[in-house]
PDB file of N, CA and C in Angstrom:
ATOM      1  N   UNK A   1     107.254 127.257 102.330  1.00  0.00           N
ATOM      2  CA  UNK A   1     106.866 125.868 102.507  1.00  0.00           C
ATOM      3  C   UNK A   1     108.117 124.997 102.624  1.00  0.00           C
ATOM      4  N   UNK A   2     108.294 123.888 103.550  1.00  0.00           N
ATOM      5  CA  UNK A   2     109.290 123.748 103.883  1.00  0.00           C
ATOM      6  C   UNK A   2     109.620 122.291 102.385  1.00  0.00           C
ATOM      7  N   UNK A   3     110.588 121.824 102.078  1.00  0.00           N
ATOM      8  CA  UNK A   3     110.750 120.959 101.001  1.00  0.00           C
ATOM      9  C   UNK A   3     111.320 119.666 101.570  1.00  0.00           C
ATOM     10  N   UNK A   4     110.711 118.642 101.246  1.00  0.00           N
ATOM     11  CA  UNK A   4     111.393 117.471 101.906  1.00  0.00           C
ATOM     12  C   UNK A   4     111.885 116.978 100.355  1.00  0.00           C
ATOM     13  N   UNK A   5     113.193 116.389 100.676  1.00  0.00           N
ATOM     14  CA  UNK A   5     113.707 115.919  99.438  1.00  0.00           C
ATOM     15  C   UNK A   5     113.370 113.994  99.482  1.00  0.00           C
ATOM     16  N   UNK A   6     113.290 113.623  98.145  1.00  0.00           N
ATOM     17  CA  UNK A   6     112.969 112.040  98.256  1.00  0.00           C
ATOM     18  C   UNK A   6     114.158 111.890  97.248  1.00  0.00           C
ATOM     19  N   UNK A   7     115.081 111.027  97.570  1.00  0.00           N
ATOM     20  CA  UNK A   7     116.121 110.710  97.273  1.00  0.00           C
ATOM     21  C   UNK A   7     116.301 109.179  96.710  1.00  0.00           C
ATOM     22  N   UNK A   8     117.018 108.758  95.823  1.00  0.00           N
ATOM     23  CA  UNK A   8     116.622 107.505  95.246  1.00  0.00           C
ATOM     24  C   UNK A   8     116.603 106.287  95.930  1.00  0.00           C
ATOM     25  N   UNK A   9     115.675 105.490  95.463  1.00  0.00           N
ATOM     26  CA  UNK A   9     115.210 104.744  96.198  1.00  0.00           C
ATOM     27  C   UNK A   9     114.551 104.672  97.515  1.00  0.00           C
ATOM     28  N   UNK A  10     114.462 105.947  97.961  1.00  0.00           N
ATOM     29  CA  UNK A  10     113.185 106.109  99.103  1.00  0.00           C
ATOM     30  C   UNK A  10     112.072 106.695  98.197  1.00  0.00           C
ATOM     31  N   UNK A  11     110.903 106.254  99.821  1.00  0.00           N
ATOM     32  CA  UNK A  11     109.607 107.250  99.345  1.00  0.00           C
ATOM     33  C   UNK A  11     109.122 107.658 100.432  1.00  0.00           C
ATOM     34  N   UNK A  12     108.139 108.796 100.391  1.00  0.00           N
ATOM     35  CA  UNK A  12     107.524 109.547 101.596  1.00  0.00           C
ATOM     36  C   UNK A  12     106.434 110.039 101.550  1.00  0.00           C
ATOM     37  N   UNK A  13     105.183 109.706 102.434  1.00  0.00           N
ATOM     38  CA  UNK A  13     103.604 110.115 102.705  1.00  0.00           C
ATOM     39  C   UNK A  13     103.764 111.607 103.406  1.00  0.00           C
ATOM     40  N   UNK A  14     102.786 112.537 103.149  1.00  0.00           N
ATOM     41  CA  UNK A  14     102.620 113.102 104.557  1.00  0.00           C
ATOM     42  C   UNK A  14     101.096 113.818 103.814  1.00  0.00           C
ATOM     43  N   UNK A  15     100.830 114.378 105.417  1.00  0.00           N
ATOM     44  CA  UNK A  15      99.446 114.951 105.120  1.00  0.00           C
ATOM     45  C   UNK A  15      99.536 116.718 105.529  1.00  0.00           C
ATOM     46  N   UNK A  16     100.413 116.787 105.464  1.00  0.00           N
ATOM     47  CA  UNK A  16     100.910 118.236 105.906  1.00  0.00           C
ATOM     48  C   UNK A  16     100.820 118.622 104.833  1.00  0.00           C
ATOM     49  N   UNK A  17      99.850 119.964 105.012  1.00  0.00           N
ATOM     50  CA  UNK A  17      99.448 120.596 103.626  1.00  0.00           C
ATOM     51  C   UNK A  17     100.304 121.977 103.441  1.00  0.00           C
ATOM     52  N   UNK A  18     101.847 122.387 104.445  1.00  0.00           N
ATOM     53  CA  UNK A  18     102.606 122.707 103.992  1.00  0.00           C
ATOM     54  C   UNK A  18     103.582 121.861 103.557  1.00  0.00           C
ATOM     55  N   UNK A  19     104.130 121.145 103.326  1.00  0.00           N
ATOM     56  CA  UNK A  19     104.974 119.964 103.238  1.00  0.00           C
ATOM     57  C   UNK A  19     105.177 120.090 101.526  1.00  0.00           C
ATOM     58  N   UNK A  20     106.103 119.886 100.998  1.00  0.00           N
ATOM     59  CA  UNK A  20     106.355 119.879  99.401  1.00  0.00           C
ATOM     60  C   UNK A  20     107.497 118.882  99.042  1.00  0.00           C
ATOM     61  N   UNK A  21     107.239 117.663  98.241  1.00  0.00           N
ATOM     62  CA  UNK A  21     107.467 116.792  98.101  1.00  0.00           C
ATOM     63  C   UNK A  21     108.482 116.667  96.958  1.00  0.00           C
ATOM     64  N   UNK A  22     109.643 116.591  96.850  1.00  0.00           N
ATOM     65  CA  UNK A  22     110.843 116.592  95.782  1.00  0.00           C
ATOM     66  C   UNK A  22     111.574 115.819  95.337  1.00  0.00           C
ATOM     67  N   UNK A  23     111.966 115.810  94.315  1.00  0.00           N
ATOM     68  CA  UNK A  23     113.006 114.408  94.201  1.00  0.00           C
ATOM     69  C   UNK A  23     113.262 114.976  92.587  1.00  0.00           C
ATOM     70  N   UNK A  24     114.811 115.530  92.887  1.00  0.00           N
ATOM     71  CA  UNK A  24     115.138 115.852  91.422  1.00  0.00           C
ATOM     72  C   UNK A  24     116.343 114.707  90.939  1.00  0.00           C
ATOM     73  N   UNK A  25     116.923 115.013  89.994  1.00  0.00           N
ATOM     74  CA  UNK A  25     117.894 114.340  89.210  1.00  0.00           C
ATOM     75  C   UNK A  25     117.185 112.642  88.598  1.00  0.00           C
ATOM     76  N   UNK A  26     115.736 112.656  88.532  1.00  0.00           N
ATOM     77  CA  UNK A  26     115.857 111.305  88.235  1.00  0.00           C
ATOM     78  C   UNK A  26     116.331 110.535  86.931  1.00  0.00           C
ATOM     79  N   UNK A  27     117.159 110.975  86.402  1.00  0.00           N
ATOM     80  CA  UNK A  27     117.921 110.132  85.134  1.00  0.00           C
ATOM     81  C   UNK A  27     116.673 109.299  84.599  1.00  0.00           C
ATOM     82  N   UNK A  28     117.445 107.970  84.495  1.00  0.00           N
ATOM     83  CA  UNK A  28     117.028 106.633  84.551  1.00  0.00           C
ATOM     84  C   UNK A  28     115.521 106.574  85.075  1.00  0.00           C
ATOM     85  N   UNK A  29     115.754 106.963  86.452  1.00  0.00           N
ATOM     86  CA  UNK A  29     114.923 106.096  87.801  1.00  0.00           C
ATOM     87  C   UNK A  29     113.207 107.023  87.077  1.00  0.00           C
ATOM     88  N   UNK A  30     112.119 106.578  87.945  1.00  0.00           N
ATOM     89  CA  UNK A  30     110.833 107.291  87.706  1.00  0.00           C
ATOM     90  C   UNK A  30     110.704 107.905  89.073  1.00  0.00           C
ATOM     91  N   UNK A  31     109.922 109.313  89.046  1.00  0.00           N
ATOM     92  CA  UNK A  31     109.349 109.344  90.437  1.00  0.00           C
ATOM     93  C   UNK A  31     107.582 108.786  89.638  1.00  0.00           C
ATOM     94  N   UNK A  32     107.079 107.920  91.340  1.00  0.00           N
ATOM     95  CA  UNK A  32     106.015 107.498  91.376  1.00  0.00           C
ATOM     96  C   UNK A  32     104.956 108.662  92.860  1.00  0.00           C
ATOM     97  N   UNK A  33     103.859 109.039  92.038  1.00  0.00           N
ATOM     98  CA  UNK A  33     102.995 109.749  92.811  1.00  0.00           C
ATOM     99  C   UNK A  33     101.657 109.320  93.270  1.00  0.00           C
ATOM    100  N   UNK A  34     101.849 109.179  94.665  1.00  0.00           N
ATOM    101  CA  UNK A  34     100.393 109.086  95.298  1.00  0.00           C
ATOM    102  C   UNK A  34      99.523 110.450  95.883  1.00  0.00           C
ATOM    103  N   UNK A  35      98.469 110.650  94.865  1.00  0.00           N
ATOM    104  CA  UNK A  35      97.515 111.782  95.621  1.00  0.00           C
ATOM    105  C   UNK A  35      96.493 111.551  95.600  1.00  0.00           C
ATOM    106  N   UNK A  36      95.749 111.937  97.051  1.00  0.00           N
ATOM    107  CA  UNK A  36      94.507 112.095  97.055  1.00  0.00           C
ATOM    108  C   UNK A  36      94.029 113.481  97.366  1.00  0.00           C
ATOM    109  N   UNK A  37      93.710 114.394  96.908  1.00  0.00           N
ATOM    110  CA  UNK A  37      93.328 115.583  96.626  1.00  0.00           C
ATOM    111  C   UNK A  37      92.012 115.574  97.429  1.00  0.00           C
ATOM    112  N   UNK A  38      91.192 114.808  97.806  1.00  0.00           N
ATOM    113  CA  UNK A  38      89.963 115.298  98.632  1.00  0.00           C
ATOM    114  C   UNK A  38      90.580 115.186 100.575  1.00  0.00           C
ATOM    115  N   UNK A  39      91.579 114.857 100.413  1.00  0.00           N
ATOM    116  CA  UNK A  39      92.104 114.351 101.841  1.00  0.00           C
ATOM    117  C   UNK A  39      93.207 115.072 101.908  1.00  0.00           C
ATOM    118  N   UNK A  40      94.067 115.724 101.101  1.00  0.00           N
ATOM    119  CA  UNK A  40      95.372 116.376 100.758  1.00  0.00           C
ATOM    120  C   UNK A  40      96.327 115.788 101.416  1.00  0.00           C
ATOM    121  N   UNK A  41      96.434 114.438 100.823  1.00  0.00           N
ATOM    122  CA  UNK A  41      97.452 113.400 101.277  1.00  0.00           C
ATOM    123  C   UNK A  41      98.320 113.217  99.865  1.00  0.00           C
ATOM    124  N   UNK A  42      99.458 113.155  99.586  1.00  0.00           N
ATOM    125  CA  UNK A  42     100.337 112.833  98.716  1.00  0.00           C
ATOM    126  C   UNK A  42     101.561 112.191  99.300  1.00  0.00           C
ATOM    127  N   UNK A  43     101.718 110.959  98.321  1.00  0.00           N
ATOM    128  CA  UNK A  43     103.442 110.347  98.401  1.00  0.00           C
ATOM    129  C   UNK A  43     104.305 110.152  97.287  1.00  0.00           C
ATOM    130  N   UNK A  44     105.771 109.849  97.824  1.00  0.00           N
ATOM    131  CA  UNK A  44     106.532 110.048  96.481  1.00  0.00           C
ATOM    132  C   UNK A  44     107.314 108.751  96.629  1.00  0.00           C
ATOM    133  N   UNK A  45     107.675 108.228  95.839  1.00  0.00           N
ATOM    134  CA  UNK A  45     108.950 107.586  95.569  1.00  0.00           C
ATOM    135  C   UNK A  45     109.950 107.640  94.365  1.00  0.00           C
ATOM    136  N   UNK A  46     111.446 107.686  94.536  1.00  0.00           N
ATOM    137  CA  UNK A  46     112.547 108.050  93.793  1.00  0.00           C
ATOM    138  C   UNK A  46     112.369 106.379  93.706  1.00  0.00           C
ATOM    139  N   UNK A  47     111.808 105.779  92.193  1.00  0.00           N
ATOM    140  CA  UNK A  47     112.283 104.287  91.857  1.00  0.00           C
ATOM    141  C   UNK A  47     113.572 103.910  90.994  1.00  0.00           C
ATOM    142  N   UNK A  48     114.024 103.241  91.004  1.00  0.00           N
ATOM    143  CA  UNK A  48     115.654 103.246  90.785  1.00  0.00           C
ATOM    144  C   UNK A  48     115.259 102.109  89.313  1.00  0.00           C
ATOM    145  N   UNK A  49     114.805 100.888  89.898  1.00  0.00           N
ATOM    146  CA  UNK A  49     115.117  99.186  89.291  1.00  0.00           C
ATOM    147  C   UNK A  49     113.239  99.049  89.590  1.00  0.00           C
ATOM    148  N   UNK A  50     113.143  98.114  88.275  1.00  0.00           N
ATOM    149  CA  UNK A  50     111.662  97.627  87.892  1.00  0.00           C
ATOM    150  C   UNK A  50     111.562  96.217  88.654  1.00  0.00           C
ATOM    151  N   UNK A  51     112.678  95.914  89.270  1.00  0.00           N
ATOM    152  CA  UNK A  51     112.259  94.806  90.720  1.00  0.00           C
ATOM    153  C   UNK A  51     113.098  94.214  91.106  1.00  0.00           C
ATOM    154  N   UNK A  52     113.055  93.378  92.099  1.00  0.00           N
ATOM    155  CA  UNK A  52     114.057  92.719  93.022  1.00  0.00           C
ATOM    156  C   UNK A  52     113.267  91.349  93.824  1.00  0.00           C
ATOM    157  N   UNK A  53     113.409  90.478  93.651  1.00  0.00           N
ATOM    158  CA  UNK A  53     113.115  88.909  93.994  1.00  0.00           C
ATOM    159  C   UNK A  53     113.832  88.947  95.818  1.00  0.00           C
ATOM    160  N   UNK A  54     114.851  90.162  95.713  1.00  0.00           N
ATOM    161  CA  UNK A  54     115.191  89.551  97.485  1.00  0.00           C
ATOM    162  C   UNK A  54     114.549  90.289  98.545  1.00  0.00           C
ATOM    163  N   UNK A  55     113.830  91.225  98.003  1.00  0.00           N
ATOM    164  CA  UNK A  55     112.883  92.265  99.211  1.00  0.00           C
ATOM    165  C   UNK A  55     113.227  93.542  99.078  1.00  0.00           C
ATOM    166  N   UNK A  56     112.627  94.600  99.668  1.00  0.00           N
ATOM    167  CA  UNK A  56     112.813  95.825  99.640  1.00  0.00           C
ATOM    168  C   UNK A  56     114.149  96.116 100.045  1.00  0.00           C
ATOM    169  N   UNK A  57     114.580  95.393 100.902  1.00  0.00           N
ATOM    170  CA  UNK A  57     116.044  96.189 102.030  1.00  0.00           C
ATOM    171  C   UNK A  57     115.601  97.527 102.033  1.00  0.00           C
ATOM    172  N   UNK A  58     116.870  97.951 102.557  1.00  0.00           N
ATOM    173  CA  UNK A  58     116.639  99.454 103.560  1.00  0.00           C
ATOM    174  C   UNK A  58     116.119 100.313 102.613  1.00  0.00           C
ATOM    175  N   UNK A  59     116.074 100.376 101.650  1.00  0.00           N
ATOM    176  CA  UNK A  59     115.900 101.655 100.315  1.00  0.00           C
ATOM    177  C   UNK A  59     114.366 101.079 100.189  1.00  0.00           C
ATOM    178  N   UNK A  60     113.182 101.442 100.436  1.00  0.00           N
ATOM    179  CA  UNK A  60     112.207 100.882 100.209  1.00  0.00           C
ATOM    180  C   UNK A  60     111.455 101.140  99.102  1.00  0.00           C
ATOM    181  N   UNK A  61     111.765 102.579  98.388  1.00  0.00           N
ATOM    182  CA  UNK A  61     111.298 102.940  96.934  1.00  0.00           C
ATOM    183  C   UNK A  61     112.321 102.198  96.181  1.00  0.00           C
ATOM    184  N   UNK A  62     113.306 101.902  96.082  1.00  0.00           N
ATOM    185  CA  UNK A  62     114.236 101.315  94.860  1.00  0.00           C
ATOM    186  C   UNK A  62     113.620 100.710  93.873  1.00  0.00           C
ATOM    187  N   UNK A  63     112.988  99.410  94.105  1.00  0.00           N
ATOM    188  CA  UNK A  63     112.260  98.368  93.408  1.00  0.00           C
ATOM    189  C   UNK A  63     110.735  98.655  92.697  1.00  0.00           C
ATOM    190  N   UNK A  64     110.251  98.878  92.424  1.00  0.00           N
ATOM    191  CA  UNK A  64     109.288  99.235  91.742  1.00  0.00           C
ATOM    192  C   UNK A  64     107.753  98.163  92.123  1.00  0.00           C
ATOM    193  N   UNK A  65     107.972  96.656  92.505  1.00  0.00           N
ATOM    194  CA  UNK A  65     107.528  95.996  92.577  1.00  0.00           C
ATOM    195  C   UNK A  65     107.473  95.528  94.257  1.00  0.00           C
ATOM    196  N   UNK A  66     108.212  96.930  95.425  1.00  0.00           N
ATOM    197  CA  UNK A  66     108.287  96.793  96.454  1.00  0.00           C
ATOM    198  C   UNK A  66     107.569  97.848  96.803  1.00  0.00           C
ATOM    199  N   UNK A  67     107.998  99.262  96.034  1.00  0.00           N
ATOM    200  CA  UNK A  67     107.874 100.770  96.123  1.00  0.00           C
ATOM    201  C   UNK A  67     106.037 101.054  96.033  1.00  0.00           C
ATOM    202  N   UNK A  68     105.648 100.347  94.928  1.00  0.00           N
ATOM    203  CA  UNK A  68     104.293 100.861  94.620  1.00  0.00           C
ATOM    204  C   UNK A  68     103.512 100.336  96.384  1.00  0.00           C
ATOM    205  N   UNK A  69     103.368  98.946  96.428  1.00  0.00           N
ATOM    206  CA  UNK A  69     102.658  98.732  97.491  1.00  0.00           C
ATOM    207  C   UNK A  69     102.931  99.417  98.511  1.00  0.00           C
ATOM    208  N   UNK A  70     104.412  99.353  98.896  1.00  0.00           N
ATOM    209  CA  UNK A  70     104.864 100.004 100.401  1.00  0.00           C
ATOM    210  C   UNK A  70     104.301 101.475  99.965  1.00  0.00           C
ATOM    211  N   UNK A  71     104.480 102.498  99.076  1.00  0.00           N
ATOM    212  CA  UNK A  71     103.654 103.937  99.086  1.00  0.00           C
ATOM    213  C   UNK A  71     102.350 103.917  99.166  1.00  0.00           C
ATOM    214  N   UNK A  72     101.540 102.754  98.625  1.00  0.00           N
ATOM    215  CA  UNK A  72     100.281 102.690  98.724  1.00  0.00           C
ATOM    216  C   UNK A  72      99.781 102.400 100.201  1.00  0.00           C
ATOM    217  N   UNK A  73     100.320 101.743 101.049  1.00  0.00           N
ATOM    218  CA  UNK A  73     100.237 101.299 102.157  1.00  0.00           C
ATOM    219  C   UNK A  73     100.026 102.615 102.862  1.00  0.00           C
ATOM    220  N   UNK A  74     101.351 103.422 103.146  1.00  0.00           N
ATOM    221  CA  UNK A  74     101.261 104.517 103.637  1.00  0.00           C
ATOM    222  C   UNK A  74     100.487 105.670 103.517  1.00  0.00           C
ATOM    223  N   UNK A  75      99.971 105.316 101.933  1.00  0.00           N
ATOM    224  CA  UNK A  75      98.871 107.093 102.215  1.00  0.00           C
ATOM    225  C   UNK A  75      97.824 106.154 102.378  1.00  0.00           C
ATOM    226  N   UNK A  76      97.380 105.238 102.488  1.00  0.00           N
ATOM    227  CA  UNK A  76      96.141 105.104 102.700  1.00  0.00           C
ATOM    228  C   UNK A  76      95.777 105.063 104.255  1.00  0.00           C
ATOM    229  N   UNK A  77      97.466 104.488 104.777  1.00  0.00           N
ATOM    230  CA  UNK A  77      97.142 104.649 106.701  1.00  0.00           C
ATOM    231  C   UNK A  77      96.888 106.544 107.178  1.00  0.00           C
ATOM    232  N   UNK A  78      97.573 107.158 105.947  1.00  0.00           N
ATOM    233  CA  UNK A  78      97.296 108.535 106.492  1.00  0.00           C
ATOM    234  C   UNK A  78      95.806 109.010 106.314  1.00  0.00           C
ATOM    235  N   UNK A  79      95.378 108.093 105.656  1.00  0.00           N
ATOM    236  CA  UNK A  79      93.339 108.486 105.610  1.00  0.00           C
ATOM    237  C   UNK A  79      93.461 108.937 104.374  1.00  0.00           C
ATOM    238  N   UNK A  80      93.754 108.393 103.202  1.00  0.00           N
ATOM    239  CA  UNK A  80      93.736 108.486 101.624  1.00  0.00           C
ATOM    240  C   UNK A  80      92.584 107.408 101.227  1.00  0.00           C
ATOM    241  N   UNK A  81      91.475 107.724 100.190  1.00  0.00           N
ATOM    242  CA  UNK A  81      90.810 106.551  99.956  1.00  0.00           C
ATOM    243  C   UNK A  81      91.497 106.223  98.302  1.00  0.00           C
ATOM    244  N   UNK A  82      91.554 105.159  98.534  1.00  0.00           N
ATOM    245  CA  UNK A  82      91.528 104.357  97.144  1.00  0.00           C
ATOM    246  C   UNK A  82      90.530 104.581  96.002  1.00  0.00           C
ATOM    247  N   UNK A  83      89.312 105.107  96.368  1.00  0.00           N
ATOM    248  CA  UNK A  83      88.439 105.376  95.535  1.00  0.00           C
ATOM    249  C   UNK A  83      88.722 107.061  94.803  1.00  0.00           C
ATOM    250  N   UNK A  84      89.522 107.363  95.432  1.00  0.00           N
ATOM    251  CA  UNK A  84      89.976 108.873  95.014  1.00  0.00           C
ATOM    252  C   UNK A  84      91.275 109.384  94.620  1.00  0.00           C
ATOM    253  N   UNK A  85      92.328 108.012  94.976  1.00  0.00           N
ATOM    254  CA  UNK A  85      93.692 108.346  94.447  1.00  0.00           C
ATOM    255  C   UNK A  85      93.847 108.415  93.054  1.00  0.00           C
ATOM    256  N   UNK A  86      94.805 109.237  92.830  1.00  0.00           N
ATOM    257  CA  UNK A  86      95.667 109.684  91.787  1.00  0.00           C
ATOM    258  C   UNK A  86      96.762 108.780  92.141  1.00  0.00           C
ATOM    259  N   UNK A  87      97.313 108.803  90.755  1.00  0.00           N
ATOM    260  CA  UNK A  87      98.573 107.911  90.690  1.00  0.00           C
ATOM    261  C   UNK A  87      99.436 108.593  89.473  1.00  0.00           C
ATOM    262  N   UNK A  88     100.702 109.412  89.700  1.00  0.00           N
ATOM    263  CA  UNK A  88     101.371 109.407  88.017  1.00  0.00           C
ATOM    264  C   UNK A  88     102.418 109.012  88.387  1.00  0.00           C
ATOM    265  N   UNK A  89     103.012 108.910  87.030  1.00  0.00           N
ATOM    266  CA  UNK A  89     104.648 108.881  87.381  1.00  0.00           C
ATOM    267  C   UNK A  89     105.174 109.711  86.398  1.00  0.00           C
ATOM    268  N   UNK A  90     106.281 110.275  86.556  1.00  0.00           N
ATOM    269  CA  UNK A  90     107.308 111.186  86.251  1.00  0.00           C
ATOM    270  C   UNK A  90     108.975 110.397  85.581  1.00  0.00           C
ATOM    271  N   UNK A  91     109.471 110.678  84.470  1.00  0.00           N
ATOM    272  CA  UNK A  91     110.477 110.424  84.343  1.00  0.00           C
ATOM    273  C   UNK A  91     111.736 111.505  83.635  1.00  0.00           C
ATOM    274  N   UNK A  92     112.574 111.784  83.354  1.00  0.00           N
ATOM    275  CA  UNK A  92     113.297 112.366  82.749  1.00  0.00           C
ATOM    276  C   UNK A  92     114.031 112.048  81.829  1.00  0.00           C
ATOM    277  N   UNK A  93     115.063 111.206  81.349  1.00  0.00           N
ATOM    278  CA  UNK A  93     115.223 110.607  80.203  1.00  0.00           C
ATOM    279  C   UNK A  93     114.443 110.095  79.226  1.00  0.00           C
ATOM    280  N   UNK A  94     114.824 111.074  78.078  1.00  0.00           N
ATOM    281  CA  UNK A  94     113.953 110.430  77.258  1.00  0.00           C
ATOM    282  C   UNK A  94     114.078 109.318  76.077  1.00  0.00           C
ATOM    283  N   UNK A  95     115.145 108.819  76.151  1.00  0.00           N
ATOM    284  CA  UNK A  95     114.980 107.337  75.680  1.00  0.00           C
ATOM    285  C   UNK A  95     115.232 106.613  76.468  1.00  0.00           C
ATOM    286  N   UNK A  96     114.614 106.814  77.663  1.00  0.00           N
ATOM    287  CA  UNK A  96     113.905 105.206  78.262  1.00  0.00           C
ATOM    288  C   UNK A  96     112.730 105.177  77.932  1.00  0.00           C
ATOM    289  N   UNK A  97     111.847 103.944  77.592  1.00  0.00           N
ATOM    290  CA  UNK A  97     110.822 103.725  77.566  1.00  0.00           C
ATOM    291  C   UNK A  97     109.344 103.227  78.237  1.00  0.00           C
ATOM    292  N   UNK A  98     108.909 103.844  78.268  1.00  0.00           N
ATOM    293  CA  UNK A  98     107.901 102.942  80.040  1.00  0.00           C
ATOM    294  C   UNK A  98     107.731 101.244  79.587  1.00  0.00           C
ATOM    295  N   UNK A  99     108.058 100.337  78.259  1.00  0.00           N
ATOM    296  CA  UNK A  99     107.562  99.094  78.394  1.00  0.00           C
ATOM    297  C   UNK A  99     109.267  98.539  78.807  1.00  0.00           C
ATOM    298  N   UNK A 100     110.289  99.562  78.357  1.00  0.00           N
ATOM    299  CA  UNK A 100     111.298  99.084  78.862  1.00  0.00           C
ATOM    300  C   UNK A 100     111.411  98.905  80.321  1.00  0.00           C
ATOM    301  N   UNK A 101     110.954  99.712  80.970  1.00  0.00           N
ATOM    302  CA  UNK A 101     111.384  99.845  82.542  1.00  0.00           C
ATOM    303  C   UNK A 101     110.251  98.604  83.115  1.00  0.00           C
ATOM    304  N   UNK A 102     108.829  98.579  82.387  1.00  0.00           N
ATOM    305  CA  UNK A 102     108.269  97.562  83.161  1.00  0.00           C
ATOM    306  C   UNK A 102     108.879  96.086  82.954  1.00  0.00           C
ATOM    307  N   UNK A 103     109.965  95.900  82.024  1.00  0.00           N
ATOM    308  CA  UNK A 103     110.248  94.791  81.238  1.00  0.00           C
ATOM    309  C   UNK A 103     111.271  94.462  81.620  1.00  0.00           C
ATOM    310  N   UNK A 104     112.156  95.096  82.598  1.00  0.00           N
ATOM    311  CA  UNK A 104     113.368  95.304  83.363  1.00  0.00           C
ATOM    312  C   UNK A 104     114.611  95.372  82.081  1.00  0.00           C
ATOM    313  N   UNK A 105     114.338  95.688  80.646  1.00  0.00           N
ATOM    314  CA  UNK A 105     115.503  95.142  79.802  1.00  0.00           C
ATOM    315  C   UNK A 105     116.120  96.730  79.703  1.00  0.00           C
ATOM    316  N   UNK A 106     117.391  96.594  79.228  1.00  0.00           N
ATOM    317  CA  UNK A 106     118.051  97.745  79.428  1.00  0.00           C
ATOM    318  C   UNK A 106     117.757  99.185  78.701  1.00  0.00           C
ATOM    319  N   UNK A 107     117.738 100.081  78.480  1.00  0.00           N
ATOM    320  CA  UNK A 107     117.523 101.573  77.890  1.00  0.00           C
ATOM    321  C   UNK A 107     118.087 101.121  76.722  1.00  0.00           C
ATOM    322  N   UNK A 108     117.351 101.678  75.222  1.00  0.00           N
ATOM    323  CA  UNK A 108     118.026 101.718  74.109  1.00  0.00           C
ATOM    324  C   UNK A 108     118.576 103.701  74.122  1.00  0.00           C
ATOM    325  N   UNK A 109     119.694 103.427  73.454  1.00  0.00           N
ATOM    326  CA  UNK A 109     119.857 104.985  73.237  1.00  0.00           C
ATOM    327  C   UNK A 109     119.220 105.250  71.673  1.00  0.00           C
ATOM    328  N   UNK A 110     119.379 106.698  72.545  1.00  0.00           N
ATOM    329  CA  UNK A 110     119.127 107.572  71.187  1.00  0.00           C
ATOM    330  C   UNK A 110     117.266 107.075  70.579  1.00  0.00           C
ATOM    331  N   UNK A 111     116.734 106.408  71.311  1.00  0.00           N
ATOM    332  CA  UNK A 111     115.328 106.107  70.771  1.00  0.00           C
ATOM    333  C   UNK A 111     115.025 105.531  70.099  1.00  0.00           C
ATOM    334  N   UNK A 112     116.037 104.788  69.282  1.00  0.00           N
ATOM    335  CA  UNK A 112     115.878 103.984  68.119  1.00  0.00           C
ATOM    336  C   UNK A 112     115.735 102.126  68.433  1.00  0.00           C
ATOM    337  N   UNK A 113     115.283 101.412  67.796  1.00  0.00           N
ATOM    338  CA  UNK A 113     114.944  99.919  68.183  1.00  0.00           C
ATOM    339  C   UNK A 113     116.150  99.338  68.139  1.00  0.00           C
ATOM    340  N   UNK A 114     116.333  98.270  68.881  1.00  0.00           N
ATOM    341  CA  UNK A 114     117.674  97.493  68.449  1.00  0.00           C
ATOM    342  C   UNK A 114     117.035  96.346  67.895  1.00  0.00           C
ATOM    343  N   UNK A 115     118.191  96.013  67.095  1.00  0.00           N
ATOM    344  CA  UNK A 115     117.717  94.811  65.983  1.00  0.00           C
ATOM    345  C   UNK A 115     118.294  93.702  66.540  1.00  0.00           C
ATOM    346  N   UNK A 116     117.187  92.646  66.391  1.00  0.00           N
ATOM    347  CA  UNK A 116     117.423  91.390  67.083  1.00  0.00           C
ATOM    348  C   UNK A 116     119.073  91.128  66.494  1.00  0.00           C
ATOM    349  N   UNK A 117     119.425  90.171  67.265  1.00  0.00           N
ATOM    350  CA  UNK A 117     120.871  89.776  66.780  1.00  0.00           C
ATOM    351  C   UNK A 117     120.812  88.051  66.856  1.00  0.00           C
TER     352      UNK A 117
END
């Protein structure tokens, strides 16, 4: 099966049901997954940053708040229904936190709280 790599800050649809969808090293960043399993449509995006006020620019997964719609856009033009998507996301570090990343504030290490100052 051939492997397409998704590299940070891109993302990629396809409906090719050999097609295998990758994106390693994500540190920091999340991969975000679109599947629809009755249509065997899936997309990926390598998200970097929880948003950006100036637009996607060329990296169209980067932003999180650019990435979700623009992937959603695309599997649904490939004939994905909304009534049947899957959605996960994937991360690798584990002291980041998912309210951190939606909150744009920085990673605490080591897992522990930081104390107001």
């Amino acid at each position: 099966m051939p492997e397409t790599p998704v590299r940070i800050g891109e993302l990629v649809a396809t409906k090719d049901p050999e097609d295998v969808l990758v994106s390693v090293g994500l540190g920091s960043c999340i991969g975000l997954a679109m599947i629809d399993r009755s249509r065997g449509i899936v997309g990926l995006a390598h998200v970097m940053l929880p948003e950006s006020t100036n637009g996607a620019g060329p990296l169209r997964g980067r932003y999180a708040n650019h990435a979700v719609p623009i992937l959603l856009e695309e599997v649904l033009a490939l004939g994905a229904r909304a009534s049947t998507l899957e959605v996960g996301i994937a991360r690798r570090r584990a002291d980041v936190r998912a309210d951190e990343f939606h909150r744009g504030r920085p990673p605490q290490r080591g897992g522990r709280p930081r104390r107001p100052r």
